[in-house]
Protein backbone atom coordinates (compact mmCIF):
# COMPACT_ATOMS: atom_id res chain seq x y z
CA UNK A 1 64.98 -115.72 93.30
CA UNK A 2 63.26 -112.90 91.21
CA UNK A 3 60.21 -111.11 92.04
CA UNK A 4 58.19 -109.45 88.94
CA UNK A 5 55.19 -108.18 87.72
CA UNK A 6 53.12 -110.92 86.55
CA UNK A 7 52.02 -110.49 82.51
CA UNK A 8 49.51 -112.15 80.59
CA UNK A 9 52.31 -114.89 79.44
CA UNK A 10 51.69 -115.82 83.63
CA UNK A 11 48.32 -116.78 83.50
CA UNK A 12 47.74 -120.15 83.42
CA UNK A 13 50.63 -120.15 86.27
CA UNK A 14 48.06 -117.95 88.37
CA UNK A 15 45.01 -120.15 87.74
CA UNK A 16 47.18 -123.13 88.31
CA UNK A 17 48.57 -121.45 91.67
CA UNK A 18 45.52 -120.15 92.75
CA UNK A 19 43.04 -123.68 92.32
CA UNK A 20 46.08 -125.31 94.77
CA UNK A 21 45.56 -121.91 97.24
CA UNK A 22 41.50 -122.94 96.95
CA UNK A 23 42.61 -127.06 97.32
CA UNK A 24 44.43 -125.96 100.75
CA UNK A 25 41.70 -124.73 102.47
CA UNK A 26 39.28 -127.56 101.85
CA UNK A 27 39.08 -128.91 105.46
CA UNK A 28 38.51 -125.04 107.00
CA UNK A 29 35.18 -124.15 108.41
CA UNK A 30 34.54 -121.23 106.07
CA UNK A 31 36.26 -122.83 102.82
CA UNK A 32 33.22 -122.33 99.56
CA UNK A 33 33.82 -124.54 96.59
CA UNK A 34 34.71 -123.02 93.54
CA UNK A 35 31.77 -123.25 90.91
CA UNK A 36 32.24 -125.01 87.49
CA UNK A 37 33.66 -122.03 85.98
CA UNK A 38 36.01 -121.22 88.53
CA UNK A 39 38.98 -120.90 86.28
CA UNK A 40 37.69 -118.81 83.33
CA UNK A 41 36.55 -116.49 86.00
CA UNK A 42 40.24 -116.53 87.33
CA UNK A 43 41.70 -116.03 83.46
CA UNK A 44 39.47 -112.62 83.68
CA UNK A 45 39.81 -111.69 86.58
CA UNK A 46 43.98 -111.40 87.11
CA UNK A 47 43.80 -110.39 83.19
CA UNK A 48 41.66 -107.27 84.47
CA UNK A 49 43.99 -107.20 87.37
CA UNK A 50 47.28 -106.68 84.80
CA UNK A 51 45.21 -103.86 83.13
CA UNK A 52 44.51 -101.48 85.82
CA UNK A 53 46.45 -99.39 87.84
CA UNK A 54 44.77 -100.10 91.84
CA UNK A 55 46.17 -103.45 91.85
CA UNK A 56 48.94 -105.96 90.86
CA UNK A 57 50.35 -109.09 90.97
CA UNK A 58 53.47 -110.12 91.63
CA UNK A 59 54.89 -113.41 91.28
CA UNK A 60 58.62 -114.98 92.60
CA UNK A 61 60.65 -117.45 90.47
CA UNK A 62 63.34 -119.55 91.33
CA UNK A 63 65.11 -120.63 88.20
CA UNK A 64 61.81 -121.14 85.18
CA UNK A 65 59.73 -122.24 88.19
CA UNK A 66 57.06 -119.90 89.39
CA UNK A 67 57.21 -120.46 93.23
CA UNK A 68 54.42 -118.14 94.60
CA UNK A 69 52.00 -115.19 93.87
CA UNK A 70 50.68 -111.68 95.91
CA UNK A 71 47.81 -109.77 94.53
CA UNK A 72 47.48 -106.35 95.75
CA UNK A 73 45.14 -103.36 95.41
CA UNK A 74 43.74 -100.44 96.27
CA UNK A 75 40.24 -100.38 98.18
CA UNK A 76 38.47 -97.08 98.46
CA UNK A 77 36.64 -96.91 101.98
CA UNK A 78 33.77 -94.71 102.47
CA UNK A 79 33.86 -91.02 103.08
CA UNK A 80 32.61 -91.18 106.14
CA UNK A 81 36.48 -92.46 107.51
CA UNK A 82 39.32 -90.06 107.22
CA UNK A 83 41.37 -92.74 105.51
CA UNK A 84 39.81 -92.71 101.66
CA UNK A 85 42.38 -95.73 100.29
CA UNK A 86 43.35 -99.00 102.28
CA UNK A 87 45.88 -101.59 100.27
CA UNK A 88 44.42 -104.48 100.26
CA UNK A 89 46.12 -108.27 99.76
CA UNK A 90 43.78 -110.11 97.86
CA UNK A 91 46.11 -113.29 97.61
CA UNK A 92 49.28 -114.65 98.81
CA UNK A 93 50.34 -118.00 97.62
CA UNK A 94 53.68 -119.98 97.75
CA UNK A 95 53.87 -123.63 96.40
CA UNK A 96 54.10 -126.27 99.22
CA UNK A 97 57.95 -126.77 98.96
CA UNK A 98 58.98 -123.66 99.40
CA UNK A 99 57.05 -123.07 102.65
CA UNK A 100 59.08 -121.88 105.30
CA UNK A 101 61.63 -119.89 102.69
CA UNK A 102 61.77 -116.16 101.85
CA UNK A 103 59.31 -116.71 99.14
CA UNK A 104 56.49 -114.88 101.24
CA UNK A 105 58.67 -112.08 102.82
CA UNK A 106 59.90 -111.55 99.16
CA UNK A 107 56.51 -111.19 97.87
CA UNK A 108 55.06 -109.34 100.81
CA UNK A 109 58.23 -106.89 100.43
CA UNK A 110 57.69 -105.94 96.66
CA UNK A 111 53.45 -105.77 97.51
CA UNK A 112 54.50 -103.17 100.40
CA UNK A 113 56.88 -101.25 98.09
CA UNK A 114 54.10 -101.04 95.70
CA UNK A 115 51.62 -99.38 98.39
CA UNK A 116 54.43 -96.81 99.62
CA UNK A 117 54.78 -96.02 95.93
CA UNK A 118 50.77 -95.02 95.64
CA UNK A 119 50.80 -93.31 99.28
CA UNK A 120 49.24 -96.34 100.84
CA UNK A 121 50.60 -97.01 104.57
CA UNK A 122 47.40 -98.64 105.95
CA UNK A 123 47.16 -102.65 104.67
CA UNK A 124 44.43 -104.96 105.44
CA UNK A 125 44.49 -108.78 104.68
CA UNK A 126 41.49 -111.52 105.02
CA UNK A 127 43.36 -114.65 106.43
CA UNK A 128 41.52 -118.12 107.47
CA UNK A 129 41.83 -118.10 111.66
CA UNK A 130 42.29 -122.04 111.24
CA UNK A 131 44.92 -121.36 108.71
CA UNK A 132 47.84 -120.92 111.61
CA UNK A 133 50.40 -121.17 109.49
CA UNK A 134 49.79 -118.17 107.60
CA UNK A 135 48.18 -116.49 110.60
CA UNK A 136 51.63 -116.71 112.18
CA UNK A 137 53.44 -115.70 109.26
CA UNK A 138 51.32 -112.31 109.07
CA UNK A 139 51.87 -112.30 112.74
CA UNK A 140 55.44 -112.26 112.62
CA UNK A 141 55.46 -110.10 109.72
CA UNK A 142 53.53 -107.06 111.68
CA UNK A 143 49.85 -107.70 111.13
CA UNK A 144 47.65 -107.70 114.41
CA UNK A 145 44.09 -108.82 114.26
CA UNK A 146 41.50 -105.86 113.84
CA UNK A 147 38.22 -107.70 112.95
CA UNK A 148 37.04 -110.94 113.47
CA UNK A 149 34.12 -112.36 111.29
CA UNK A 150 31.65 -115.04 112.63
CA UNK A 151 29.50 -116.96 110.16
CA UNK A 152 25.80 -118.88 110.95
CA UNK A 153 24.54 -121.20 108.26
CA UNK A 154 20.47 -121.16 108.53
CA UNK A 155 18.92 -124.40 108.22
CA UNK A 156 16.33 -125.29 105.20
């Protein structure tokens, strides 16, 4: 397996990877539907990712295939906390059959080199709580719950 920085010839891959990420959380509690336009917004938004320097994406392949994705960045807190930069993982996505593999380590790896390399030792992650698969993978991996978010839909 190789881990590299995604390019623009990786796009469609992303989109691709990242409308399967949006499929598997369908049946969660919190999950939004993309809108109509979900995947031009995607084409711009990881082709602004590739052009900047506070985040990246990395992306593992096994052979041609592209098995899985991690988009990291830099988030500037406010000044009122003594930490001024958090890394941040946007995304982290491995396709269904290689589950379970080093895929995710490998990924998470090369995303936590990246933050040592810009100074960053403080990383934060969004993850669905019904989404225990991945909730035990960040679990094993380190990551401790800091914040929990609770959600009320109003009625019309």
């Amino acid at each position: 397996m190789i881990i590299k920085k995604a390019n623009i010839k990786d796009i469609d891959c992303l989109v691709e990877m990242w409308g399967k990420l949006s499929d598997y959380h369908i049946g969660f509690k919190d999950y939004l539907s993309p809108s109509e336009h979900w995947r031009q917004i995607m084409i711009n938004m990881f082709i602004d990712d590739l052009n900047r320097d506070d985040k990246i994406i990395f992306i593992a392949k096994k052979s041609d295939e592209t098995v899985g994705f991690i988009r990291c960045e830099l988030r500037v807190s406010s000044e009122i906390f003594s930490t001024k930069i958090l890394g941040y993982i946007s995304d982290l996505y491995v396709e269904e059959k290689y589950r379970g593999t080093d895929v995710a380590e490998s990924l998470f790896k090369e995303g936590t080199d990246w933050f040592r390399l810009k100074g960053i030792y403080d990383i934060r992650l969004n993850v669905n709580s019904e989404n225990t698969r991945a909730v035990g993978f960040y679990e094993k991996i380190g990551f401790e719950e800091l914040n929990k978010t609770l959600g009320l839909k109003l009625k019309y």
